[in-house]
Protein backbone atom coordinates (compact mmCIF):
# COMPACT_ATOMS: atom_id res chain seq x y z
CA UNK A 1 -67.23 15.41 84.49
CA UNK A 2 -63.69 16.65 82.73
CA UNK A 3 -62.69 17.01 79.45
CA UNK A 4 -59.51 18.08 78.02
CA UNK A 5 -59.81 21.51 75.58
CA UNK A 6 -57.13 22.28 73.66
CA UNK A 7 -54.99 21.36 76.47
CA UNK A 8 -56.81 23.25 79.12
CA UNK A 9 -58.93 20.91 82.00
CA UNK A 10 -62.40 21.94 81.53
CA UNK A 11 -65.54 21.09 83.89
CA UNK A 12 -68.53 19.82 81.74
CA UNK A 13 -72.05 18.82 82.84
CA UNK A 14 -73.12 15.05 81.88
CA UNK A 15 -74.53 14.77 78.18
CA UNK A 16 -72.39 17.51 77.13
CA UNK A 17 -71.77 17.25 72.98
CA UNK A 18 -69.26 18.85 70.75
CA UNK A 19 -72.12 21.25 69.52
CA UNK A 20 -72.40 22.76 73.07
CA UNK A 21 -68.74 23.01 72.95
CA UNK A 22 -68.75 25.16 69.85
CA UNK A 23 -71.20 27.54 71.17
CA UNK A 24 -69.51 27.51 74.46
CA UNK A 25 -66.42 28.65 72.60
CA UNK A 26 -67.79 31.18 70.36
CA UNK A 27 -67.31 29.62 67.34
CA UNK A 28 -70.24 28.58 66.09
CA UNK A 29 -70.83 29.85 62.52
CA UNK A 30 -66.85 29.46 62.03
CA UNK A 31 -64.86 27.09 60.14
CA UNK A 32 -63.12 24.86 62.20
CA UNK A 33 -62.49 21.30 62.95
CA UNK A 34 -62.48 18.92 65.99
CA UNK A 35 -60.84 16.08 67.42
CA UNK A 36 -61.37 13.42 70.17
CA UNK A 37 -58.96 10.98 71.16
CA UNK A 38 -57.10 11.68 68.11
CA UNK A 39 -60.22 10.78 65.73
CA UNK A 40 -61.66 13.84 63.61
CA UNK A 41 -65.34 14.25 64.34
CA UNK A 42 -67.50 15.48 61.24
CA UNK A 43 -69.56 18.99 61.80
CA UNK A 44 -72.60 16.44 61.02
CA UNK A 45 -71.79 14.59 64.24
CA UNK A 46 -71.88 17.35 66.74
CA UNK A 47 -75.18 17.20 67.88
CA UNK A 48 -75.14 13.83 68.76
CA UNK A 49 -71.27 13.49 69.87
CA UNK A 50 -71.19 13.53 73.67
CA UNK A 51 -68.15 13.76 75.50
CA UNK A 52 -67.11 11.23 77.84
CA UNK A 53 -64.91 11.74 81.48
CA UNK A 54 -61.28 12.33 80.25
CA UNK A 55 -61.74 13.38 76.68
CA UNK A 56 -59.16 15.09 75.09
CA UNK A 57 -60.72 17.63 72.42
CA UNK A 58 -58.70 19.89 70.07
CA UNK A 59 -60.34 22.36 68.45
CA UNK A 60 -58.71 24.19 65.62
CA UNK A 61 -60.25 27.09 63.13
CA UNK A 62 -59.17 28.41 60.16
CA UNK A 63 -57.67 31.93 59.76
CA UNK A 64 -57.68 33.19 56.07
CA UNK A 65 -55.11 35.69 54.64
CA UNK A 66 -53.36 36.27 51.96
């Protein structure tokens, strides 16, 4: 199965959820947000959000400064 990462194609296994996704990433722990199809996804949802073929995901964190 494919998703769509931030622009980049990106081979995924069936069942695959946005919380996999964040770990896969390395940015678990960080603040960030996500979308799918252009609909925000809450951090509450990850574990149960699983991608479908042809999803287009942007993930985004925040950078603080100053």
């Amino acid at each position: 199965m494919e998703i769509i990462v931030n622009g980049s194609q990106r081979e995924v296994p069936p069942g695959y959820t946005a919380q996999q996704l964040v770990e896969d990433l390395g940015l678990a722990g960080r603040r960030i947000a996500m979308e799918v199809n252009r609909e925000i996804v809450p951090r509450s949802d990850y574990p149960a959000r699983v991608f479908n073929d042809g999803d287009r995901v942007e993930v985004v964190h925040a950078i603080g400064g100053g």
